[in-house]
PDB file of N, CA and C in Angstrom:
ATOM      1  N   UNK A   1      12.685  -9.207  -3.114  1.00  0.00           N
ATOM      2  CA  UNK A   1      11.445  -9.148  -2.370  1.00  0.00           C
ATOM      3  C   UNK A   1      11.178  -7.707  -1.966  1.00  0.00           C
ATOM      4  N   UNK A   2       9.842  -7.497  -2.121  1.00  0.00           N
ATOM      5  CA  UNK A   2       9.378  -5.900  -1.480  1.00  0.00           C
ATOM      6  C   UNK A   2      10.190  -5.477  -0.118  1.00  0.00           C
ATOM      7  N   UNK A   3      10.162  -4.426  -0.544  1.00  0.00           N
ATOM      8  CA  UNK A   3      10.068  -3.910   1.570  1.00  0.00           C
ATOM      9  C   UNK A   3       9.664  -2.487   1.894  1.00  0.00           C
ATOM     10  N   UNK A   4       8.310  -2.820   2.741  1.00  0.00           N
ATOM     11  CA  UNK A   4       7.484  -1.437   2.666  1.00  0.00           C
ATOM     12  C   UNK A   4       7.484  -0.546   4.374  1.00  0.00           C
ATOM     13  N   UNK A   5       6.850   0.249   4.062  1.00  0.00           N
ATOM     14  CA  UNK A   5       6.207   0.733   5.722  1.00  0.00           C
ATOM     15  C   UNK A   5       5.365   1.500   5.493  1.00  0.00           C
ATOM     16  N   UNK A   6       4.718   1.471   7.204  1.00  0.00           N
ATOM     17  CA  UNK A   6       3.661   2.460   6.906  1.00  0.00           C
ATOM     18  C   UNK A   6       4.001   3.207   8.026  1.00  0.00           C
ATOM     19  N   UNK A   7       3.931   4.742   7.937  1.00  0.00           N
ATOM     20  CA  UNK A   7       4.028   6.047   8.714  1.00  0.00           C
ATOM     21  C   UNK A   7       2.880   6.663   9.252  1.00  0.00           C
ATOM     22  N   UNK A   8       2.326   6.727  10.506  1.00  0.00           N
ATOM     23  CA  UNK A   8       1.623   7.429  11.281  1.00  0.00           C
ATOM     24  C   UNK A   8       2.258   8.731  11.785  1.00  0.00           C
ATOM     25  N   UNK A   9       1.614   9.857  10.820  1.00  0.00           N
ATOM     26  CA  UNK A   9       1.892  11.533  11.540  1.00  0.00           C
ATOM     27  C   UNK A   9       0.851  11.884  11.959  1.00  0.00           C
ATOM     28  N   UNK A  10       1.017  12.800  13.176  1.00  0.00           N
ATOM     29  CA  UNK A  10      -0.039  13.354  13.612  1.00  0.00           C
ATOM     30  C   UNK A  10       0.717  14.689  13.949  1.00  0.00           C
ATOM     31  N   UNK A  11       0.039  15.608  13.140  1.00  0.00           N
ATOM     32  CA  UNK A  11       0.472  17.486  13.451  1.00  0.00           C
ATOM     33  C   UNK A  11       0.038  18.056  14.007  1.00  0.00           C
ATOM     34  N   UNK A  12       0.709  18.954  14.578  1.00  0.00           N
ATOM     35  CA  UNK A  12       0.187  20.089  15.636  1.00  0.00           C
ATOM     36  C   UNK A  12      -1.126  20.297  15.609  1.00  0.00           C
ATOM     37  N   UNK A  13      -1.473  20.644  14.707  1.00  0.00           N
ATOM     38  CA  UNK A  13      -2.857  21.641  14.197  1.00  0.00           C
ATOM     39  C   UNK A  13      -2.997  22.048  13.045  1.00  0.00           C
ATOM     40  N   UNK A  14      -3.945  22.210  12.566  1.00  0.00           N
ATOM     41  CA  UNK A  14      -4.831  22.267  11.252  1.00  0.00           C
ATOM     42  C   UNK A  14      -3.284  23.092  10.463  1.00  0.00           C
ATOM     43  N   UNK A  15      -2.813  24.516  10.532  1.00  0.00           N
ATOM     44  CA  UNK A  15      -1.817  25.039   9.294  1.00  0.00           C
ATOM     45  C   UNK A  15      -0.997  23.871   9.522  1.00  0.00           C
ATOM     46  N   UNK A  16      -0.288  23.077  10.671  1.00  0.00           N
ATOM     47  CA  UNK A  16       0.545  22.181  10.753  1.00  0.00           C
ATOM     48  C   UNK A  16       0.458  20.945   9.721  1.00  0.00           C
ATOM     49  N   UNK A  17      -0.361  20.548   9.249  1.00  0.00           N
ATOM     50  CA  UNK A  17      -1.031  19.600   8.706  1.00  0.00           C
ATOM     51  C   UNK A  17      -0.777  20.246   7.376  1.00  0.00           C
ATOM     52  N   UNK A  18      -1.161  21.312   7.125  1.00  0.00           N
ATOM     53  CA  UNK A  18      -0.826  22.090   5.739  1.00  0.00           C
ATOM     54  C   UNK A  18      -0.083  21.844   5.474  1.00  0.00           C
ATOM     55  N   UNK A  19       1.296  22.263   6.355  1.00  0.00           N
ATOM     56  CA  UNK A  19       2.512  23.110   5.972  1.00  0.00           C
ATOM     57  C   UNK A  19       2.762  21.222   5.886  1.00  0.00           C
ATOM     58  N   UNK A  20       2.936  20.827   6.710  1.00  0.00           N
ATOM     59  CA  UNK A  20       3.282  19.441   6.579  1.00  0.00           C
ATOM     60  C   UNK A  20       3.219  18.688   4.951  1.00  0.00           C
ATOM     61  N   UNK A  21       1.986  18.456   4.431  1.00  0.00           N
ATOM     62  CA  UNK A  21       1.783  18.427   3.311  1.00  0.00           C
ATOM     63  C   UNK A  21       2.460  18.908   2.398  1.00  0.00           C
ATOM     64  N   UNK A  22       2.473  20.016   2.045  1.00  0.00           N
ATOM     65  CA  UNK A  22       3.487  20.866   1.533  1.00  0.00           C
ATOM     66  C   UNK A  22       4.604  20.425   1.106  1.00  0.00           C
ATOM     67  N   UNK A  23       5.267  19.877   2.676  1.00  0.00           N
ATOM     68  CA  UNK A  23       6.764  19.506   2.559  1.00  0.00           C
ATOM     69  C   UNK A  23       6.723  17.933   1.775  1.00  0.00           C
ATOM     70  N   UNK A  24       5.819  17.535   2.345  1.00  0.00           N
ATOM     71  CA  UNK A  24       5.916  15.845   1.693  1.00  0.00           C
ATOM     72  C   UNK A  24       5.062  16.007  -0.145  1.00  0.00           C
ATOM     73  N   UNK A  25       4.533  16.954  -0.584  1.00  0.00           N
ATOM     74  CA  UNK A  25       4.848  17.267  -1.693  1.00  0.00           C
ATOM     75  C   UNK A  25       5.850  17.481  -2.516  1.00  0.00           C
ATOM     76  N   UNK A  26       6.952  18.582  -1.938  1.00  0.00           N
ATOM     77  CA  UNK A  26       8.092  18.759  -2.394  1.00  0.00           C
ATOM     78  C   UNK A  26       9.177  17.797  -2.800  1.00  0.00           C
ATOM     79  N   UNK A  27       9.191  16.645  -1.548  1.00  0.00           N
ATOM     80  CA  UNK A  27       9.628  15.280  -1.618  1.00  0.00           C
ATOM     81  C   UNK A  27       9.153  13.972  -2.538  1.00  0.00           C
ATOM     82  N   UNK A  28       7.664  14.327  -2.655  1.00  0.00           N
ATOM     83  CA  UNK A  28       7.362  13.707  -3.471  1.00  0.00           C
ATOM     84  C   UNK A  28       7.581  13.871  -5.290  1.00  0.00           C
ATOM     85  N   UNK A  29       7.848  15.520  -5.252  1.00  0.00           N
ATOM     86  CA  UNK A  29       8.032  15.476  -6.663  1.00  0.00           C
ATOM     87  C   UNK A  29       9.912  15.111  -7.296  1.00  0.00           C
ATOM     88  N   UNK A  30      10.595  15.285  -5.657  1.00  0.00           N
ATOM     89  CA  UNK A  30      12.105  14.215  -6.313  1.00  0.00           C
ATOM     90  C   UNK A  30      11.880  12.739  -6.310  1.00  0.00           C
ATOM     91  N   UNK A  31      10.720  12.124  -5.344  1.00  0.00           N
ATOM     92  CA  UNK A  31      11.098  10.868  -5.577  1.00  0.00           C
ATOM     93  C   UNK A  31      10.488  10.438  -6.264  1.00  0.00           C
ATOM     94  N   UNK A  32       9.801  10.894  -7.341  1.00  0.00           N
ATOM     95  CA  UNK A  32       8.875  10.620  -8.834  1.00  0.00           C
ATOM     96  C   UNK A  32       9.943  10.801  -9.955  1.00  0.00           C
ATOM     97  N   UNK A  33      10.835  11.291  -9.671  1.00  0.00           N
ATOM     98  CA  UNK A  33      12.077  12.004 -10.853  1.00  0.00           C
ATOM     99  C   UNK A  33      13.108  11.064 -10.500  1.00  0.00           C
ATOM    100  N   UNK A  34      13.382  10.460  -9.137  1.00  0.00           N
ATOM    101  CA  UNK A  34      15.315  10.218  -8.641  1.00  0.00           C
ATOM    102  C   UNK A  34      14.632   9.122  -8.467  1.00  0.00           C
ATOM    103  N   UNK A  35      13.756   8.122  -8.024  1.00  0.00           N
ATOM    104  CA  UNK A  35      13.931   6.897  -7.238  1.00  0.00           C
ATOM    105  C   UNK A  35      13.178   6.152  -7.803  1.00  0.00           C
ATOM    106  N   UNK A  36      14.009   5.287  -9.241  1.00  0.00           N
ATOM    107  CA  UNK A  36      12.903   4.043  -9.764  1.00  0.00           C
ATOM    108  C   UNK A  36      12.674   2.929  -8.751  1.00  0.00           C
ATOM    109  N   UNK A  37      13.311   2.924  -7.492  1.00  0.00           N
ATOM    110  CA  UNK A  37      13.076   1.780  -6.852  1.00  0.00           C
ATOM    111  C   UNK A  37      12.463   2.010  -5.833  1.00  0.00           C
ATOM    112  N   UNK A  38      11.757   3.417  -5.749  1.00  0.00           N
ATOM    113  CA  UNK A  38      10.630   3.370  -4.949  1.00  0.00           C
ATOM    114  C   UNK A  38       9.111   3.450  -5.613  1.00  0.00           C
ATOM    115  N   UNK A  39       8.341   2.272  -5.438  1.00  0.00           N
ATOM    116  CA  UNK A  39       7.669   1.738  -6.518  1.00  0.00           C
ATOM    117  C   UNK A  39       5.816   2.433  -5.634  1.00  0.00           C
ATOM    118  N   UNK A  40       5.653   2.714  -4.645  1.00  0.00           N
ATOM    119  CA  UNK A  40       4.752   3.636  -4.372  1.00  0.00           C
ATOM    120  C   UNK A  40       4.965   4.281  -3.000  1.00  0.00           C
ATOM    121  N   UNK A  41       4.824   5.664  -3.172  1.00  0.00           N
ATOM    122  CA  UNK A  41       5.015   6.615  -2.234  1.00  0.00           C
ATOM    123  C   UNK A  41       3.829   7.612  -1.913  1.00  0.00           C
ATOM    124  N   UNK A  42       2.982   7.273  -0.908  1.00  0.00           N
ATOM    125  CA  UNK A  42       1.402   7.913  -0.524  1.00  0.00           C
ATOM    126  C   UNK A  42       0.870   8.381   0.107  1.00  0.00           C
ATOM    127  N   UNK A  43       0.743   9.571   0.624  1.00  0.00           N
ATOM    128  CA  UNK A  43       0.371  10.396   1.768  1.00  0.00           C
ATOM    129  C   UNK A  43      -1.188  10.757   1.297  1.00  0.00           C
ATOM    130  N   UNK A  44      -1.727   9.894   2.789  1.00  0.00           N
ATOM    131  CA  UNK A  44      -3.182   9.597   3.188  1.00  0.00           C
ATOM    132  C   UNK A  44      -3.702  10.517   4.143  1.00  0.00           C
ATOM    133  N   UNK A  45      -5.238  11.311   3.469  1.00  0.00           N
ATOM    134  CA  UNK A  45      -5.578  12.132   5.186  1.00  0.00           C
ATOM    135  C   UNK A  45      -6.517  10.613   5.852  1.00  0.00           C
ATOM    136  N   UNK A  46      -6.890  10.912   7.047  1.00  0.00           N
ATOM    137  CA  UNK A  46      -7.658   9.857   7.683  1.00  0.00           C
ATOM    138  C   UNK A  46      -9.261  10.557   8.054  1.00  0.00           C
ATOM    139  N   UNK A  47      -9.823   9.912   7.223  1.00  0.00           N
ATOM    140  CA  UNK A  47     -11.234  10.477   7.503  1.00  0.00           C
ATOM    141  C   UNK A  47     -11.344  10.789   8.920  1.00  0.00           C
ATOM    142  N   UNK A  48     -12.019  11.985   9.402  1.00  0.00           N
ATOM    143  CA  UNK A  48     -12.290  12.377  10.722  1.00  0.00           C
ATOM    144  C   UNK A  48     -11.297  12.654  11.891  1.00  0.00           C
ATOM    145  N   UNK A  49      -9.560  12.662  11.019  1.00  0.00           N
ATOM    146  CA  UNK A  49      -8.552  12.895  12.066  1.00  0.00           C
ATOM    147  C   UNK A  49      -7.994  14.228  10.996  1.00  0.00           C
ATOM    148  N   UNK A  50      -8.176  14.712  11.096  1.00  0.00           N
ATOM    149  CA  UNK A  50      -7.901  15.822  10.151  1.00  0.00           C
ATOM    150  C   UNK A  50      -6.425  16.211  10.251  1.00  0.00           C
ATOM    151  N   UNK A  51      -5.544  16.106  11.602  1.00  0.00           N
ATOM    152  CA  UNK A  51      -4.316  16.402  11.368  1.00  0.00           C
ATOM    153  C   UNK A  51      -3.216  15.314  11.226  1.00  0.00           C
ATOM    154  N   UNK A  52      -4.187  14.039  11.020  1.00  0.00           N
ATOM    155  CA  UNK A  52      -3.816  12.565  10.776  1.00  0.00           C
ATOM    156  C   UNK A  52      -3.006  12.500   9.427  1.00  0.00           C
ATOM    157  N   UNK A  53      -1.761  12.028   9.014  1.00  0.00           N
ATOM    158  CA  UNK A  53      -1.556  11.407   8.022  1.00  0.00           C
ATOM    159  C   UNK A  53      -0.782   9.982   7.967  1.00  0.00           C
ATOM    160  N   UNK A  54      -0.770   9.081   6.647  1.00  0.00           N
ATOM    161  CA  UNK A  54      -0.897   7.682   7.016  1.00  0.00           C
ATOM    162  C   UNK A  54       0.036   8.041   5.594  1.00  0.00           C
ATOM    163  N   UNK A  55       1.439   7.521   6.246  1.00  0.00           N
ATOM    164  CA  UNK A  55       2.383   7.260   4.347  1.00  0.00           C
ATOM    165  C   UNK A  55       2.457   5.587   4.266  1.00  0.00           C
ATOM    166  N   UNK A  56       2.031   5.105   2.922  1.00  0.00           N
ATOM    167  CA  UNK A  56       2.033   3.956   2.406  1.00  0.00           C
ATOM    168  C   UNK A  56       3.423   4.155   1.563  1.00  0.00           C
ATOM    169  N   UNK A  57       4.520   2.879   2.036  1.00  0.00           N
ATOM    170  CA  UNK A  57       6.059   3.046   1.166  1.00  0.00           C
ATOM    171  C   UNK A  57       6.237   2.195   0.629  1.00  0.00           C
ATOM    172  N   UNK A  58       6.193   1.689  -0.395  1.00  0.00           N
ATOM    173  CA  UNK A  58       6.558   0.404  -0.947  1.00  0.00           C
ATOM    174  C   UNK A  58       7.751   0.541  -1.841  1.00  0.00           C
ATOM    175  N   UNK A  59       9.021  -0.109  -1.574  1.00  0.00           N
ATOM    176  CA  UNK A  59      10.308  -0.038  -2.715  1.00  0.00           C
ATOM    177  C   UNK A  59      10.677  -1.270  -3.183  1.00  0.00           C
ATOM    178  N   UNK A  60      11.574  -1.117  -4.315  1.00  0.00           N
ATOM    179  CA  UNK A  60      11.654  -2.825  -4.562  1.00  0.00           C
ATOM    180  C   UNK A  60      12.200  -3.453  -3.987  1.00  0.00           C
ATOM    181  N   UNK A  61      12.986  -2.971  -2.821  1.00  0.00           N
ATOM    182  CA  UNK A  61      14.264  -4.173  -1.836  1.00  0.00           C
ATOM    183  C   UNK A  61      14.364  -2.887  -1.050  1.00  0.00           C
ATOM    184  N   UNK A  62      15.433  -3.608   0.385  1.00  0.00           N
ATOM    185  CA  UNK A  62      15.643  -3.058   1.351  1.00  0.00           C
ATOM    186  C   UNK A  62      17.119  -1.846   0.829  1.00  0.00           C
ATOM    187  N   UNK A  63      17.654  -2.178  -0.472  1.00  0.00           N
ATOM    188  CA  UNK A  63      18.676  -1.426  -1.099  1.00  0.00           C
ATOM    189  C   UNK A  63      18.225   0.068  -1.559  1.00  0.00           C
ATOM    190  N   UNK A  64      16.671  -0.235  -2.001  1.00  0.00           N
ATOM    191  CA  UNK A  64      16.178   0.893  -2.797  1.00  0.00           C
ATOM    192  C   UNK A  64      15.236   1.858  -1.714  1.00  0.00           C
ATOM    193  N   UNK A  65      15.010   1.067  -0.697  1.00  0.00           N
ATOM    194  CA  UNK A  65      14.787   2.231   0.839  1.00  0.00           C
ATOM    195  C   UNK A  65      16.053   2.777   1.266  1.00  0.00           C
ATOM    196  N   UNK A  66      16.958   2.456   1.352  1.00  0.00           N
ATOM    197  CA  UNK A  66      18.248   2.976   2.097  1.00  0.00           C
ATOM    198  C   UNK A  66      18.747   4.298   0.971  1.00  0.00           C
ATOM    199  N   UNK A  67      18.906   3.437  -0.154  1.00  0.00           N
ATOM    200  CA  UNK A  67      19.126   4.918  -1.456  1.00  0.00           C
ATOM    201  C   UNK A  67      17.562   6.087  -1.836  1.00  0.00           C
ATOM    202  N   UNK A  68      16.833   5.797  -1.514  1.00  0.00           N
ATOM    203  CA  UNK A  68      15.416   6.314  -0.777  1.00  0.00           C
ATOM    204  C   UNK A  68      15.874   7.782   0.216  1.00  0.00           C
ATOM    205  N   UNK A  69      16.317   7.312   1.402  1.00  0.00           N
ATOM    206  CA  UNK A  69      16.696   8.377   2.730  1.00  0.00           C
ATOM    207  C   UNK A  69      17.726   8.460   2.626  1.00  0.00           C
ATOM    208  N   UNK A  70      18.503   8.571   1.516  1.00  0.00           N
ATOM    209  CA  UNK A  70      19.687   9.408   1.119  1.00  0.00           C
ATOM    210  C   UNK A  70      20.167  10.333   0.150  1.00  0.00           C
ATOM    211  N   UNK A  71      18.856  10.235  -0.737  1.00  0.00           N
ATOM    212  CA  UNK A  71      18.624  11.296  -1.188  1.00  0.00           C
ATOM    213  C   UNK A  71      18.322  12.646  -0.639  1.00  0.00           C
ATOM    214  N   UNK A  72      18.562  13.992  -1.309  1.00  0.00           N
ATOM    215  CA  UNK A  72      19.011  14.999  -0.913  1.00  0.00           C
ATOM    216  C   UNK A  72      16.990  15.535  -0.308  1.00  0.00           C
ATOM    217  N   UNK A  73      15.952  15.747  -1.162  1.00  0.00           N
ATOM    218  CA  UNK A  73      14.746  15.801  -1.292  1.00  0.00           C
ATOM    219  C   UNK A  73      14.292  15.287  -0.012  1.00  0.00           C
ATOM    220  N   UNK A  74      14.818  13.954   0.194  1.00  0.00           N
ATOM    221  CA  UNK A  74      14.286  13.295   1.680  1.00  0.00           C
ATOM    222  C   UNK A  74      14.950  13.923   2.933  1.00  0.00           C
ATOM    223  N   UNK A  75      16.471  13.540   2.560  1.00  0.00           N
ATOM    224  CA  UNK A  75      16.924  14.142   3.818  1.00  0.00           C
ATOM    225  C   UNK A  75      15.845  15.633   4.510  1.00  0.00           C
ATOM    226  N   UNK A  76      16.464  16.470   3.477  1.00  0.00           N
ATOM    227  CA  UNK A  76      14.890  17.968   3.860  1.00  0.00           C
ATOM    228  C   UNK A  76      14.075  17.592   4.552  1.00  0.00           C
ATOM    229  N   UNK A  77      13.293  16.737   4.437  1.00  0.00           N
ATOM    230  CA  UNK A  77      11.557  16.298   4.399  1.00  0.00           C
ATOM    231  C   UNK A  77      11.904  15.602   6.195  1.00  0.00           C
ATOM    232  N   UNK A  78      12.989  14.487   6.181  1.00  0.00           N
ATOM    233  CA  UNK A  78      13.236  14.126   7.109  1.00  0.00           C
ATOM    234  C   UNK A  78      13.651  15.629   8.268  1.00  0.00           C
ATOM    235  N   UNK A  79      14.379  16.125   7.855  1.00  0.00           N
ATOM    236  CA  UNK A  79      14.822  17.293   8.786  1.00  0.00           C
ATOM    237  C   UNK A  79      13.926  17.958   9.084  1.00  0.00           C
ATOM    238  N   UNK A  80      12.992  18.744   7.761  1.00  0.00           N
ATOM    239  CA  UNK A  80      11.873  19.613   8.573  1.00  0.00           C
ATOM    240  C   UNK A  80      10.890  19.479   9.037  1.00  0.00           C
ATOM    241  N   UNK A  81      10.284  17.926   9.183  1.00  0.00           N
ATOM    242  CA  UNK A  81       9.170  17.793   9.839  1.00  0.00           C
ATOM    243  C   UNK A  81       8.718  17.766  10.626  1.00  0.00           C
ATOM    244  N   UNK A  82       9.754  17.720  11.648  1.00  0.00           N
ATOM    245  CA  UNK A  82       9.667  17.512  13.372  1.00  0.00           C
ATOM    246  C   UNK A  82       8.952  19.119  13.731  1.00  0.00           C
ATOM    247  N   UNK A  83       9.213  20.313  13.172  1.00  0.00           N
ATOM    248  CA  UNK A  83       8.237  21.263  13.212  1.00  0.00           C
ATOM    249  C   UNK A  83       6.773  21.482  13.256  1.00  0.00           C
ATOM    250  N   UNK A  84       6.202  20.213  12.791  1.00  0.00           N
ATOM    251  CA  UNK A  84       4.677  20.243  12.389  1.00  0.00           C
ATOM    252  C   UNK A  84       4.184  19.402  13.165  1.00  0.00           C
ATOM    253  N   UNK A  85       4.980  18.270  13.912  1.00  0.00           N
ATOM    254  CA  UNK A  85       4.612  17.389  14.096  1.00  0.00           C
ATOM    255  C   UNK A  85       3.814  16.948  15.883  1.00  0.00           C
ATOM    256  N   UNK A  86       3.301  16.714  16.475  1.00  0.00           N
ATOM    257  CA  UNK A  86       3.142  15.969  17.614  1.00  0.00           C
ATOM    258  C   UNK A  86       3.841  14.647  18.220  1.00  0.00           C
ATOM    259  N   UNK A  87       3.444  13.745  16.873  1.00  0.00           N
ATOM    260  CA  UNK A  87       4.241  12.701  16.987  1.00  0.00           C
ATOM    261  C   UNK A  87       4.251  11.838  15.741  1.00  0.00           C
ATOM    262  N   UNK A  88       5.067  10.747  15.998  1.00  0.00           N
ATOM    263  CA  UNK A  88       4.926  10.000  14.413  1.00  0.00           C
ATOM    264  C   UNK A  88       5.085   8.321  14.839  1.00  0.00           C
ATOM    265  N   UNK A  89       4.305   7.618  14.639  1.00  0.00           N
ATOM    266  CA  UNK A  89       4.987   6.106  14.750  1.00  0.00           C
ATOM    267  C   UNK A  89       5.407   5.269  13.312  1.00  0.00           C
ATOM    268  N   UNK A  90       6.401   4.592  12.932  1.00  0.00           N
ATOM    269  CA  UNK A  90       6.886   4.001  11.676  1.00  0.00           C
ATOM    270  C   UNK A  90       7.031   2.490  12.036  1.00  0.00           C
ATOM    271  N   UNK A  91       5.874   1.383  11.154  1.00  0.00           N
ATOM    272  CA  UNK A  91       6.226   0.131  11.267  1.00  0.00           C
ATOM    273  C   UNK A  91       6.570  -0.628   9.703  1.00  0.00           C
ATOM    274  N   UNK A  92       7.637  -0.877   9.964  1.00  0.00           N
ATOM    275  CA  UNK A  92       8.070  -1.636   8.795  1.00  0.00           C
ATOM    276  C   UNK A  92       7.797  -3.377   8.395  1.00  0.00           C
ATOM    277  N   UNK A  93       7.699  -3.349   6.978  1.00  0.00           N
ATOM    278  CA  UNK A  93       6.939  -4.718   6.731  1.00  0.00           C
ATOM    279  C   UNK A  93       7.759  -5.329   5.742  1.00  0.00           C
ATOM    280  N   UNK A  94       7.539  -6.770   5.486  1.00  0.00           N
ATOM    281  CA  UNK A  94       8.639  -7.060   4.530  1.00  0.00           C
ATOM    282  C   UNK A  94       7.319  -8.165   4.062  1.00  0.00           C
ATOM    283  N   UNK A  95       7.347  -7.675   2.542  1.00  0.00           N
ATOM    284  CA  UNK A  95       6.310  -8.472   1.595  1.00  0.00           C
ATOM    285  C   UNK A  95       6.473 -10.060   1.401  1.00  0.00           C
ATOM    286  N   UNK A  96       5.077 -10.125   1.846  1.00  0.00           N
ATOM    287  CA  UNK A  96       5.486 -11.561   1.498  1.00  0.00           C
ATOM    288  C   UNK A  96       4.048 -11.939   0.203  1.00  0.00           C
ATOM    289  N   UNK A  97       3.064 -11.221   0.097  1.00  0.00           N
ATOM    290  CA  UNK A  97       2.317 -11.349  -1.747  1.00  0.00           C
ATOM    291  C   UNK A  97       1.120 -10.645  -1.631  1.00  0.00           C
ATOM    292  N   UNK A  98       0.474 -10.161  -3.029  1.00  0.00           N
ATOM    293  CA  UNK A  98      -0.161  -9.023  -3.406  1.00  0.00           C
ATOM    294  C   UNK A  98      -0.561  -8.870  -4.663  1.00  0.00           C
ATOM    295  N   UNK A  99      -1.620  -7.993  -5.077  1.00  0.00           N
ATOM    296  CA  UNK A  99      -1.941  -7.705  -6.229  1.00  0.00           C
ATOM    297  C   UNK A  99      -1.042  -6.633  -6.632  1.00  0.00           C
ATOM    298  N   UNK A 100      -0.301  -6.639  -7.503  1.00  0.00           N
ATOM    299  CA  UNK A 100       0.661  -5.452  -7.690  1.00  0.00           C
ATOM    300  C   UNK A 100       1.977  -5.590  -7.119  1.00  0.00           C
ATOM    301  N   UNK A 101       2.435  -6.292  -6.198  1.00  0.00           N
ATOM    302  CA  UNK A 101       3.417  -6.260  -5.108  1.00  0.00           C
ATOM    303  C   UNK A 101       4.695  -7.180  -6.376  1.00  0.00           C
ATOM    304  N   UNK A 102       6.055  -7.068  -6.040  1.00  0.00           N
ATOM    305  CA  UNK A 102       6.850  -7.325  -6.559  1.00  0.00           C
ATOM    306  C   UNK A 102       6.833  -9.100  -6.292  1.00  0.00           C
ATOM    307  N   UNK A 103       6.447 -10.006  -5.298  1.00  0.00           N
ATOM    308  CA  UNK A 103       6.456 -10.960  -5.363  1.00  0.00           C
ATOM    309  C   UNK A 103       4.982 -11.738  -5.666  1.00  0.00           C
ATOM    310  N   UNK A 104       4.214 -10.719  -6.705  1.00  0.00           N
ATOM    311  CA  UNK A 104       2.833 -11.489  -7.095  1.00  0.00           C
ATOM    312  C   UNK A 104       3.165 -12.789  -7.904  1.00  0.00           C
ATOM    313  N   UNK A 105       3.071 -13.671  -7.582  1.00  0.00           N
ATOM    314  CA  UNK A 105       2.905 -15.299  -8.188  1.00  0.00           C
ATOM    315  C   UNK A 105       2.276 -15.002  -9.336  1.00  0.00           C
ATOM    316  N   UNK A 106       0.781 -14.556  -9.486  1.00  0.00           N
ATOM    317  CA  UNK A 106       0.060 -14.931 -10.024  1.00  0.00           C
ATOM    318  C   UNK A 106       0.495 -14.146 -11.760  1.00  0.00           C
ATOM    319  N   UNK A 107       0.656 -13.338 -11.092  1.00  0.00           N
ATOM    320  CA  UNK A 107       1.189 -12.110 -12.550  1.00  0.00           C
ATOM    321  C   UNK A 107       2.405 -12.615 -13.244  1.00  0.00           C
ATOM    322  N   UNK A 108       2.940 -13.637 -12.479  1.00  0.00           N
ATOM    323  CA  UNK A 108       4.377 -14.537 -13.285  1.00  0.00           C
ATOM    324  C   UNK A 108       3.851 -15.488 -14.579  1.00  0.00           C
TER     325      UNK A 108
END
């Protein structure tokens, strides 16, 4: 079964938001290379919050998040962000069906 989350950042200020980006670029181009079991990884601006970002995580199991934030790429990303940041809230979800989602019925 899936298991996703979604990440609320909010950065200092406008370069904060940059530099921020930046870093979750860098991360993003190991976990496109190292992590088949993270099946979408998405950093969202929010119309009209400009130092707003919204990460959409979806992996295939709670095995392939844990080998996820133990990779070397994340750890970084995890370490340097608290620099940019104001604050962050993280709520985690556990799939239960979807277009695309690992437990779609219909696509069986």
């Amino acid at each position: 079964m899936g298991f996703g989350l979604v990440v609320r950042f909010v950065a200092r200020d406008e370069a904060s938001a940059h530099a921020f980006d930046e870093l979750a670029d860098e991360a993003l181009n190991g976990i496109r290379t190292h992590e088949p079991g993270t099946l979408v990884y998405v950093n969202h601006a929010v119309p009209d919050e400009p130092h707003t970002r919204i990460f959409y995580e979806l992996y295939a199991d709670r095995e392939a998040f844990e080998e996820h934030e133990r990779q070397p790429h994340v750890r970084r990303f995890l370490t340097e962000r608290a620099q940019y940041l104001e604050s962050f809230e993280v709520t985690f979800l556990n799939e239960i069906a979807g277009k695309g989602s690992s437990v779609d019925k219909a696509a069986r």
